[in-house]
PDB file of N, CA and C in Angstrom:
ATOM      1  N   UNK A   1      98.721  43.968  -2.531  1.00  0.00           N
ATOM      2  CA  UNK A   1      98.417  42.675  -1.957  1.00  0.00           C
ATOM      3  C   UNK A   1      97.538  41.884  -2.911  1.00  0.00           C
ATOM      4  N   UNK A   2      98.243  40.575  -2.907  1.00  0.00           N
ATOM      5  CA  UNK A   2      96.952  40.165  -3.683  1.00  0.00           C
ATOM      6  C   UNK A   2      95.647  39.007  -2.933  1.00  0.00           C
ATOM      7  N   UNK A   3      94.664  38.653  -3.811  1.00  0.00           N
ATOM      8  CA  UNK A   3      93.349  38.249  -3.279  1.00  0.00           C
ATOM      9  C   UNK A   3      94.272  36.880  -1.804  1.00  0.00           C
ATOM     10  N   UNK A   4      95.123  36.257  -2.407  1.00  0.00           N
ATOM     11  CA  UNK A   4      95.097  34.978  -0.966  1.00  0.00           C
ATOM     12  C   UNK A   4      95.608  35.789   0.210  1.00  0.00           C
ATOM     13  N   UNK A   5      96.410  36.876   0.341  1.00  0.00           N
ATOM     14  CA  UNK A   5      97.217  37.267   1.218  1.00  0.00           C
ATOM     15  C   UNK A   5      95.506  37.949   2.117  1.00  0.00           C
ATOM     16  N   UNK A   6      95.026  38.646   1.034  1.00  0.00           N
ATOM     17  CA  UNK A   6      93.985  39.388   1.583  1.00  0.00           C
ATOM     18  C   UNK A   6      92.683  38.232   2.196  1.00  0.00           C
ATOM     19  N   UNK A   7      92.303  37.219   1.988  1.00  0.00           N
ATOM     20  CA  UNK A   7      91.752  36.422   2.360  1.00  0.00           C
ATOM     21  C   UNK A   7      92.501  35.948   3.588  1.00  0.00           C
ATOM     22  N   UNK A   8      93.573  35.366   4.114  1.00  0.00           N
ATOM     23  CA  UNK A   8      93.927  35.421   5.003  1.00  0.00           C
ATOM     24  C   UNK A   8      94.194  36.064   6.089  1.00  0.00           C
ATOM     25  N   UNK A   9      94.425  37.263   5.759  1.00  0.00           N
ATOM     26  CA  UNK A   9      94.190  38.601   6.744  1.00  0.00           C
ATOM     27  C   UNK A   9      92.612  39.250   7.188  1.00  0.00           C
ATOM     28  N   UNK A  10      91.459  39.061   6.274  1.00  0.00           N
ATOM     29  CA  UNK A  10      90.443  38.977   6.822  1.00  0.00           C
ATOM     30  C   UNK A  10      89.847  37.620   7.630  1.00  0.00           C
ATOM     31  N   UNK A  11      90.514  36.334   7.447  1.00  0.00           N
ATOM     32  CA  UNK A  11      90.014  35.382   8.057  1.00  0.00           C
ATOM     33  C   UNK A  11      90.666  35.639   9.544  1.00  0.00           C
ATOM     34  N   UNK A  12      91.798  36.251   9.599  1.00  0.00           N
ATOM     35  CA  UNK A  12      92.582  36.120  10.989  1.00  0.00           C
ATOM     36  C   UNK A  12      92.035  37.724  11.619  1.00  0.00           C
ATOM     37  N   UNK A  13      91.663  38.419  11.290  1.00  0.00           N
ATOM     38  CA  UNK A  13      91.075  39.858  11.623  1.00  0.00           C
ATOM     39  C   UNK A  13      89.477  39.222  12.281  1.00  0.00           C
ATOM     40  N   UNK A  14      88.698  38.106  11.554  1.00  0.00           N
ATOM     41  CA  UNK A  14      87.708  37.493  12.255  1.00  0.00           C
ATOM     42  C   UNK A  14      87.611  36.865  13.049  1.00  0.00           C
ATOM     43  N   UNK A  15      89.001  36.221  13.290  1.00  0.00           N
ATOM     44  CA  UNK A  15      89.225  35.521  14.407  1.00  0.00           C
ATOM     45  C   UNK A  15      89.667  36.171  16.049  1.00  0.00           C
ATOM     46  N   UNK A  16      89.262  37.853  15.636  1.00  0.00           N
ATOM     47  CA  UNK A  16      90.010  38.755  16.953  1.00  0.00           C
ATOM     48  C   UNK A  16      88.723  38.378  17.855  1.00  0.00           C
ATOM     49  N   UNK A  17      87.690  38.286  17.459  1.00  0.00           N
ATOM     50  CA  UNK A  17      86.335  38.005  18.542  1.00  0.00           C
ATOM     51  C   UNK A  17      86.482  36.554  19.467  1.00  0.00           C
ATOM     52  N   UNK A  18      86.827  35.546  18.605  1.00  0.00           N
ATOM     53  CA  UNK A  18      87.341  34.686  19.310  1.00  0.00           C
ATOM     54  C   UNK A  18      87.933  34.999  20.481  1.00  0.00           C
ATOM     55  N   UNK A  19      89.305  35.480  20.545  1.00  0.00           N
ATOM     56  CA  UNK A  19      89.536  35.979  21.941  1.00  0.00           C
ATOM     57  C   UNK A  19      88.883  36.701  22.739  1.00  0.00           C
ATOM     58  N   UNK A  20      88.221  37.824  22.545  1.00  0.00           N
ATOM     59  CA  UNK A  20      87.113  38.416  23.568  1.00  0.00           C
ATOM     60  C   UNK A  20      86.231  36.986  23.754  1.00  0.00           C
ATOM     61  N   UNK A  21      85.904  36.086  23.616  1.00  0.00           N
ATOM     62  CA  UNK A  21      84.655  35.103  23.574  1.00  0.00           C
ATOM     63  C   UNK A  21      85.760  34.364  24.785  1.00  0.00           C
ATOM     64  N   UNK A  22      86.930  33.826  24.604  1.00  0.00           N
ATOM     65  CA  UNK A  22      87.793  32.975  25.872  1.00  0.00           C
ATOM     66  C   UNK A  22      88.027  33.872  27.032  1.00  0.00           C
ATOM     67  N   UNK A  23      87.918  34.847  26.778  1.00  0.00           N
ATOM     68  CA  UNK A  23      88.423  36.076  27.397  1.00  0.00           C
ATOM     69  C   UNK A  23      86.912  35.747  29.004  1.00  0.00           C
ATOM     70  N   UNK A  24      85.848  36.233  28.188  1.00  0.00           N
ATOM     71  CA  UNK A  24      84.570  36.484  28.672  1.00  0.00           C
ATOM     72  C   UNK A  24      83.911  35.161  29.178  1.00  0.00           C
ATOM     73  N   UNK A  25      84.483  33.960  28.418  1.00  0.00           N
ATOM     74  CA  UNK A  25      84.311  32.423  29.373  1.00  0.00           C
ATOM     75  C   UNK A  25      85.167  32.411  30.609  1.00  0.00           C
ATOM     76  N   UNK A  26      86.190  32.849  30.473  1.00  0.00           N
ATOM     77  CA  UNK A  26      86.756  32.865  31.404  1.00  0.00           C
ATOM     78  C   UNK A  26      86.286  33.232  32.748  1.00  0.00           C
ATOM     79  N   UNK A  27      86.260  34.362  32.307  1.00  0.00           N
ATOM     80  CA  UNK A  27      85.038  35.782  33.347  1.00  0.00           C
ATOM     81  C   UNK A  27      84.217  34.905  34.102  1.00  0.00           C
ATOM     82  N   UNK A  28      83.211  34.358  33.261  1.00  0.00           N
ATOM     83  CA  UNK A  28      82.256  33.571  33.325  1.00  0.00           C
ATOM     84  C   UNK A  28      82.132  32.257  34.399  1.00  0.00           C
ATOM     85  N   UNK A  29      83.048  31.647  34.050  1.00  0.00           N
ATOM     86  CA  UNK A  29      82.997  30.467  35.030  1.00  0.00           C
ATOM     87  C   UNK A  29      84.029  30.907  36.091  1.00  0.00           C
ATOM     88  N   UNK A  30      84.984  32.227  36.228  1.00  0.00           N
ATOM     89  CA  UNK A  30      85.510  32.820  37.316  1.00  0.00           C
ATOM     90  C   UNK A  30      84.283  32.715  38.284  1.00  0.00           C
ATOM     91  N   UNK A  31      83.694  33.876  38.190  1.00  0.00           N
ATOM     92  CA  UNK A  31      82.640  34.547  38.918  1.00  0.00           C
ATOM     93  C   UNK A  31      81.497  33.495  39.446  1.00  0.00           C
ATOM     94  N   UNK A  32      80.726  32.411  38.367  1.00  0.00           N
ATOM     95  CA  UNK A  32      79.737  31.457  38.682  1.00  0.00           C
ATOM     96  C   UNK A  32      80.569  30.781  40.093  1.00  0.00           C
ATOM     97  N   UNK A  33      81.997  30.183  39.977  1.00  0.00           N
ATOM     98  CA  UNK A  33      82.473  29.389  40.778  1.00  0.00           C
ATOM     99  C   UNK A  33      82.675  30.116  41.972  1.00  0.00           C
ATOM    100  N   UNK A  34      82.877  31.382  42.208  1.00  0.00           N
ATOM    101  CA  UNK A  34      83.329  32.331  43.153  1.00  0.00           C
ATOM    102  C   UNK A  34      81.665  32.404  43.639  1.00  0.00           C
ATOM    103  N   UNK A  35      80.845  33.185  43.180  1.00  0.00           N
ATOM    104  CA  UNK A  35      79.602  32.784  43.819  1.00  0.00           C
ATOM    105  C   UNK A  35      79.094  31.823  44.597  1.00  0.00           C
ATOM    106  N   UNK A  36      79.437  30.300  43.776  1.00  0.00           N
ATOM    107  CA  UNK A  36      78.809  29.099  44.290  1.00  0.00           C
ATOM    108  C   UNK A  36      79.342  28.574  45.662  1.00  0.00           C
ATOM    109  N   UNK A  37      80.687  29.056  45.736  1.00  0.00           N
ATOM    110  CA  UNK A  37      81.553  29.032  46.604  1.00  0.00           C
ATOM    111  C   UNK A  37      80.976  29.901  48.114  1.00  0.00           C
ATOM    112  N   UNK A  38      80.928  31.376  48.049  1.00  0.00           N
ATOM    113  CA  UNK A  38      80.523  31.926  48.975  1.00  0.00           C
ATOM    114  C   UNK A  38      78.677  31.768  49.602  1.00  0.00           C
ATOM    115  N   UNK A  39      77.921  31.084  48.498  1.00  0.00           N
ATOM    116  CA  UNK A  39      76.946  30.509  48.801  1.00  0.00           C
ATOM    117  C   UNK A  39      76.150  29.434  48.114  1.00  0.00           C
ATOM    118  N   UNK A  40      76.628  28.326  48.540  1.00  0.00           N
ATOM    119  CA  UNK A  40      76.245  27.157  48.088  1.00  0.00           C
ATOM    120  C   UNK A  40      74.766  26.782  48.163  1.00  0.00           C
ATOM    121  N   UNK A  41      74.175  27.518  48.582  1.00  0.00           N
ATOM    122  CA  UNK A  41      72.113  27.358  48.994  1.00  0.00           C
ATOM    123  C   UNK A  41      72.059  27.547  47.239  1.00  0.00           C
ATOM    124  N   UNK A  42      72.777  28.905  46.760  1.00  0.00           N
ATOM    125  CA  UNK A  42      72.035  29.316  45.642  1.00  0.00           C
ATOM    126  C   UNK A  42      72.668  29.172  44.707  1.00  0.00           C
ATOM    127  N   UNK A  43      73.188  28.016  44.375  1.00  0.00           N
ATOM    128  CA  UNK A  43      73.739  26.928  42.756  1.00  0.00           C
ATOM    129  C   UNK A  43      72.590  26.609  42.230  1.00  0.00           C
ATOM    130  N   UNK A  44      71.640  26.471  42.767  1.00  0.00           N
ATOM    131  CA  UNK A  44      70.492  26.047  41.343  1.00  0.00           C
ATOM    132  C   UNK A  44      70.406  27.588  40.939  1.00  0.00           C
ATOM    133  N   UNK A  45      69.834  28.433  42.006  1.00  0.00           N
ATOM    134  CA  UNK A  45      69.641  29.617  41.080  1.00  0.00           C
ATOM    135  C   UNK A  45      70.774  30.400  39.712  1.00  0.00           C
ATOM    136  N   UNK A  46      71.973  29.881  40.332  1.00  0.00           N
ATOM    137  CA  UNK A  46      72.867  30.479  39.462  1.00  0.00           C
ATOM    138  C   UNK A  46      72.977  29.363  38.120  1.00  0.00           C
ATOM    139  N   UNK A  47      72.464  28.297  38.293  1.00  0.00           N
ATOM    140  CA  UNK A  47      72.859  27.183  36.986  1.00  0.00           C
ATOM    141  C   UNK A  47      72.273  28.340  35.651  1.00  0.00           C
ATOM    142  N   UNK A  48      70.839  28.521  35.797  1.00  0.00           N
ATOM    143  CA  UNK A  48      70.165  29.402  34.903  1.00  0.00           C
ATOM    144  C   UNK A  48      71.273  30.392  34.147  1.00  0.00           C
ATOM    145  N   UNK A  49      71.316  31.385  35.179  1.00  0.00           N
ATOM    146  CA  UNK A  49      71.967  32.279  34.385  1.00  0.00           C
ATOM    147  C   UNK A  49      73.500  32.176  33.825  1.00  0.00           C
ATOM    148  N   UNK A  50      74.156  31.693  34.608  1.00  0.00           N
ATOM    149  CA  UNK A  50      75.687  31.073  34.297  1.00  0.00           C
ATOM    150  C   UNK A  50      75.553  30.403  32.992  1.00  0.00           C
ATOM    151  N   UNK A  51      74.337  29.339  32.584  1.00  0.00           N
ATOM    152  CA  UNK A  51      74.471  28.239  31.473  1.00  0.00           C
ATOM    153  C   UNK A  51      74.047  29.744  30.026  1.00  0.00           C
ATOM    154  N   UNK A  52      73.244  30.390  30.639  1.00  0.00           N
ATOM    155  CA  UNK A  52      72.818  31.560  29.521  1.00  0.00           C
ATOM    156  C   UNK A  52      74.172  32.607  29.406  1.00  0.00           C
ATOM    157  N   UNK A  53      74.669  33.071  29.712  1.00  0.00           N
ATOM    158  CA  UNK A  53      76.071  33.711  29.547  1.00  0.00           C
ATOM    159  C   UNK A  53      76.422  32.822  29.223  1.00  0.00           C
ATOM    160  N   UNK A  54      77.293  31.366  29.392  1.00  0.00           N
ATOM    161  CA  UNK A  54      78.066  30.545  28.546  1.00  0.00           C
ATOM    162  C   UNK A  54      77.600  30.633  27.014  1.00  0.00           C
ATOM    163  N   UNK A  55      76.157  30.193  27.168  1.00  0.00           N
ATOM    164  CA  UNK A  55      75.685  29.823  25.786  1.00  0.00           C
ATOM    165  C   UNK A  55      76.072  31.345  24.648  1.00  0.00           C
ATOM    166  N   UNK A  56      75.871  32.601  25.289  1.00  0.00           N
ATOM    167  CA  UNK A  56      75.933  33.687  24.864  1.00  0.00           C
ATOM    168  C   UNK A  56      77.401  34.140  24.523  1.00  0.00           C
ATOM    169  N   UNK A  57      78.175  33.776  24.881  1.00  0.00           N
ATOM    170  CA  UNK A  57      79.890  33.800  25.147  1.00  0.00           C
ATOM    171  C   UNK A  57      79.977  33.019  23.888  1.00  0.00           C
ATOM    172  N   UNK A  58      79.369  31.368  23.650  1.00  0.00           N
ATOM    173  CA  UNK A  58      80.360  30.465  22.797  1.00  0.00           C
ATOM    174  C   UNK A  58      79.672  30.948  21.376  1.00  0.00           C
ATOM    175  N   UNK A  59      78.470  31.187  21.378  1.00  0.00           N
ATOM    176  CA  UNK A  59      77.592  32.018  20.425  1.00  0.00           C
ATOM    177  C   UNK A  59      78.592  33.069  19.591  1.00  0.00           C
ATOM    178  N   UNK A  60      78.994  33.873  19.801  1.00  0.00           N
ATOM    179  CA  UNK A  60      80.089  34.604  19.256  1.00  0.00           C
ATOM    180  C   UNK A  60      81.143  33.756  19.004  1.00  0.00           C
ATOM    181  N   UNK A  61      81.780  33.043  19.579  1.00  0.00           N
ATOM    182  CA  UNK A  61      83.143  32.420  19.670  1.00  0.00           C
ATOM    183  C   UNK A  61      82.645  31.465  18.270  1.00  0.00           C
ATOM    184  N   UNK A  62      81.790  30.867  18.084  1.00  0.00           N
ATOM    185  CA  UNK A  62      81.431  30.124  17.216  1.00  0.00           C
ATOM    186  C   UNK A  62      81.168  30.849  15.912  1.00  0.00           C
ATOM    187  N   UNK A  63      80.587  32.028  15.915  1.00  0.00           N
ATOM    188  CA  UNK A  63      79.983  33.335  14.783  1.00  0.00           C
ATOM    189  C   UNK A  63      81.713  33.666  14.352  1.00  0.00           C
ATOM    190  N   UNK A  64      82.245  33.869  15.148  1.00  0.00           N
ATOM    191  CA  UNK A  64      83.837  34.616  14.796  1.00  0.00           C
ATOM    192  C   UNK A  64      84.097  33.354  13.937  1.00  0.00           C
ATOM    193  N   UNK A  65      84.261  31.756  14.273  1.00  0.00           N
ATOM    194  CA  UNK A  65      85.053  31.019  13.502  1.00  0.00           C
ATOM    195  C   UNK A  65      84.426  30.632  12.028  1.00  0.00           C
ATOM    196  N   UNK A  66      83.283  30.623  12.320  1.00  0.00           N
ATOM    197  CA  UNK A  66      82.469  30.464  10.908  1.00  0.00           C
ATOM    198  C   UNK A  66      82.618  31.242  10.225  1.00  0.00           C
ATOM    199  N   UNK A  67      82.340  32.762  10.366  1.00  0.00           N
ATOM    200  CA  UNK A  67      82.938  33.712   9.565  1.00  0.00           C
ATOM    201  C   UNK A  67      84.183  33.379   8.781  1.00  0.00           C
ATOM    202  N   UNK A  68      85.427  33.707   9.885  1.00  0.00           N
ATOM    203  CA  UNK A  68      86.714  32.978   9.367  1.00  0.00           C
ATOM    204  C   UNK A  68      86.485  31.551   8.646  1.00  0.00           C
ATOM    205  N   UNK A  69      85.978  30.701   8.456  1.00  0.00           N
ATOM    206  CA  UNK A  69      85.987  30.013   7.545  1.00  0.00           C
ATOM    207  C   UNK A  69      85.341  30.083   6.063  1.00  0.00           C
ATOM    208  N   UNK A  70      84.646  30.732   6.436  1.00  0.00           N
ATOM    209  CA  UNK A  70      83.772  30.877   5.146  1.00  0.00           C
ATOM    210  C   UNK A  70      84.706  32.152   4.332  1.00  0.00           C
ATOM    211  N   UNK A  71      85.258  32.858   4.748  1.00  0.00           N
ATOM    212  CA  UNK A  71      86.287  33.820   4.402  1.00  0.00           C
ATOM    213  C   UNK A  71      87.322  32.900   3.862  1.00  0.00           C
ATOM    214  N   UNK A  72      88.113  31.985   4.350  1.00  0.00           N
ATOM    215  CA  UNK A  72      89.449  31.377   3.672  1.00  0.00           C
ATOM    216  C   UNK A  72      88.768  29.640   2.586  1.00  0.00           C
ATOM    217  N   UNK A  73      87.486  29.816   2.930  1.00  0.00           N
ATOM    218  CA  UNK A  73      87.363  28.601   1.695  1.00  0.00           C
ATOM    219  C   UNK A  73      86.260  28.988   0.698  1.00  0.00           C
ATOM    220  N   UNK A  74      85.271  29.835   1.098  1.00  0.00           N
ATOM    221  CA  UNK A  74      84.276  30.674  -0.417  1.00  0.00           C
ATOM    222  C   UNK A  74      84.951  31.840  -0.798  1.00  0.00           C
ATOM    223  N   UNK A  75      84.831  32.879   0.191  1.00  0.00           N
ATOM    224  CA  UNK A  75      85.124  33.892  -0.665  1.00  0.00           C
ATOM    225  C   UNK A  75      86.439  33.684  -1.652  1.00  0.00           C
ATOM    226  N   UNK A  76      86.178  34.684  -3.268  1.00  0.00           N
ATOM    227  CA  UNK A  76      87.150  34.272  -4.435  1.00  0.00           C
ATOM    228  C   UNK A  76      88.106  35.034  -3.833  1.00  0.00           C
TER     229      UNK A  76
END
């Protein structure tokens, strides 16, 4: 193999976290909405932690694509 084939296959091998990250948003605003639903008193309490799992979810999702980029435009 040579270096572009291999640069592309590590940029798309970085991009497998990405999906666990849509995967786990998903999860995420499943469950917050299913909660808020069966008790609507306690939506403020859940804003907190729901907005901290999101932030923690796109945190990776964002780490996976940067990686992958910096893989298909620096590395030689």
């Amino acid at each position: 193999m040579d270096a572009a084939s291999m640069k592309l296959l590590a940029a798309g091998i970085a991009m497998i976290g990405t999906l666990g990250a849509g995967i786990g948003l998903g999860n995420i605003f499943a469950a917050w909405l299913s909660g808020i639903a069966r008790n609507p008193a306690a939506a403020k309490q859940m804003n907190t932690t729901g907005f901290i799992g999101f932030a923690a979810t796109e945190l990776v999702l964002l780490l996976g694509f940067v990686v992958s980029m910096l893989l298909l435009f620096v590395a030689k």
